[in-house]
Protein backbone atom coordinates (compact mmCIF):
# COMPACT_ATOMS: atom_id res chain seq x y z
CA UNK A 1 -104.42 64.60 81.29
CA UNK A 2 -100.91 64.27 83.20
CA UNK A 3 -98.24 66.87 82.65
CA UNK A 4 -94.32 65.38 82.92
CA UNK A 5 -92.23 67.63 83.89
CA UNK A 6 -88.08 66.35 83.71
CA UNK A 7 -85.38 67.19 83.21
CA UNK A 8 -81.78 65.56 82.84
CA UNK A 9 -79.24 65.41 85.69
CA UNK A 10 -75.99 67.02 84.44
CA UNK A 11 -72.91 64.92 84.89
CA UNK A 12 -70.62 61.99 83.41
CA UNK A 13 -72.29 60.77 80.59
CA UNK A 14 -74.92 64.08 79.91
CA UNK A 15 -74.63 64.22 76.32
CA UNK A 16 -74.73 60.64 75.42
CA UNK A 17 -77.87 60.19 78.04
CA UNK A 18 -79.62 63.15 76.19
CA UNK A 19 -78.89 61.78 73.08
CA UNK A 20 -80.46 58.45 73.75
CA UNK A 21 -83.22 60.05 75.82
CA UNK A 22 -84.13 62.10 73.42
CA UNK A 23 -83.77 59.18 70.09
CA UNK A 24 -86.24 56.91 72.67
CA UNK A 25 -88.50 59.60 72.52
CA UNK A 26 -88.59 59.94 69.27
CA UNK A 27 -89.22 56.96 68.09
CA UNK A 28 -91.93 56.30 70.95
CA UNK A 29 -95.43 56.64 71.21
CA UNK A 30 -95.18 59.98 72.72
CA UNK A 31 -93.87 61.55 69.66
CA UNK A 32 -96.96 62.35 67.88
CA UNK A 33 -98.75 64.23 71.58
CA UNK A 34 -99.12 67.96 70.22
CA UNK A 35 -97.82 69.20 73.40
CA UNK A 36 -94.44 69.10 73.77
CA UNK A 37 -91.90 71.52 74.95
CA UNK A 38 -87.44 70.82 76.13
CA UNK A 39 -88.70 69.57 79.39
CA UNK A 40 -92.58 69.45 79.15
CA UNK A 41 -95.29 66.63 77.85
CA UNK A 42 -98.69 66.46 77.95
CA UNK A 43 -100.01 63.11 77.96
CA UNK A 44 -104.20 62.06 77.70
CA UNK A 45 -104.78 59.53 79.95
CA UNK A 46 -105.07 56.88 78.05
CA UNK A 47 -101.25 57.11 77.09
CA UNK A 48 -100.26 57.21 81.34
CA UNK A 49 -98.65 53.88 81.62
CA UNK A 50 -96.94 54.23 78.27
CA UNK A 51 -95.43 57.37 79.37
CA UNK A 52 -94.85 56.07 82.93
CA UNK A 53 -93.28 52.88 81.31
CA UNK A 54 -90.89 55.34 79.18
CA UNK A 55 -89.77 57.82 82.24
CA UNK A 56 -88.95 54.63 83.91
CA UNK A 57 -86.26 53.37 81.63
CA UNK A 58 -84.41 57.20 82.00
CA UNK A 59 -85.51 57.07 86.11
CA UNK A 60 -81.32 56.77 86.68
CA UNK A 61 -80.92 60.08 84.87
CA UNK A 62 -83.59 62.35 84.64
CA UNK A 63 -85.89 64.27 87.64
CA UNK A 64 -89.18 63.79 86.86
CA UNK A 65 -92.35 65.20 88.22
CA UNK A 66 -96.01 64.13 87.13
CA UNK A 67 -99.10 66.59 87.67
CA UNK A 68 -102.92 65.50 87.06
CA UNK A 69 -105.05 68.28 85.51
CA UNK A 70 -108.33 68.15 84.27
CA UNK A 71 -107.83 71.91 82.71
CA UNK A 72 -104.77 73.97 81.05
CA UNK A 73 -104.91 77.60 80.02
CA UNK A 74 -102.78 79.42 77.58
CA UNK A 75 -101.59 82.64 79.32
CA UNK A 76 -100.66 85.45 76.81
CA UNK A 77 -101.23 87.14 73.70
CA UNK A 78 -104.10 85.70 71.97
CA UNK A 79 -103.48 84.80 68.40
């Protein structure tokens, strides 16, 4: 699983980049992973050069980190 981590660069332009960020997303491939948070997706593996292919497009106006993990833990209450 990889773990992308952005988040938009604030500047000329913020609201119509998040806007169209956000619309891409939407109506990508990505939209139907169960985890997803403001500046947080979890992506399987098969789905890493989809998502890699999407961050690119945004590369201009986002900060984006990507993290490999094999294991995620819910730290909390427990339901």
């Amino acid at each position: 699983m990889f773990l992308y981590l952005y988040d938009i660069k604030t500047g000329k332009g913020y609201n119509r980049i998040k806007r169209r960020f956000y619309y891409a997303l939407k109506r990508s491939r990505l939209s139907v992973l169960p985890f997803k948070t403001k500046s947080v997706l979890l992506v399987p593996d098969e789905l890493e050069l989809t998502a890699d292919v999407f961050f690119s497009h945004f590369s201009d106006y986002l900060v984006i980190y990507k993290v490999y993990t094999t294991n995620i833990q819910s730290i909390g209450i427990d339901e």
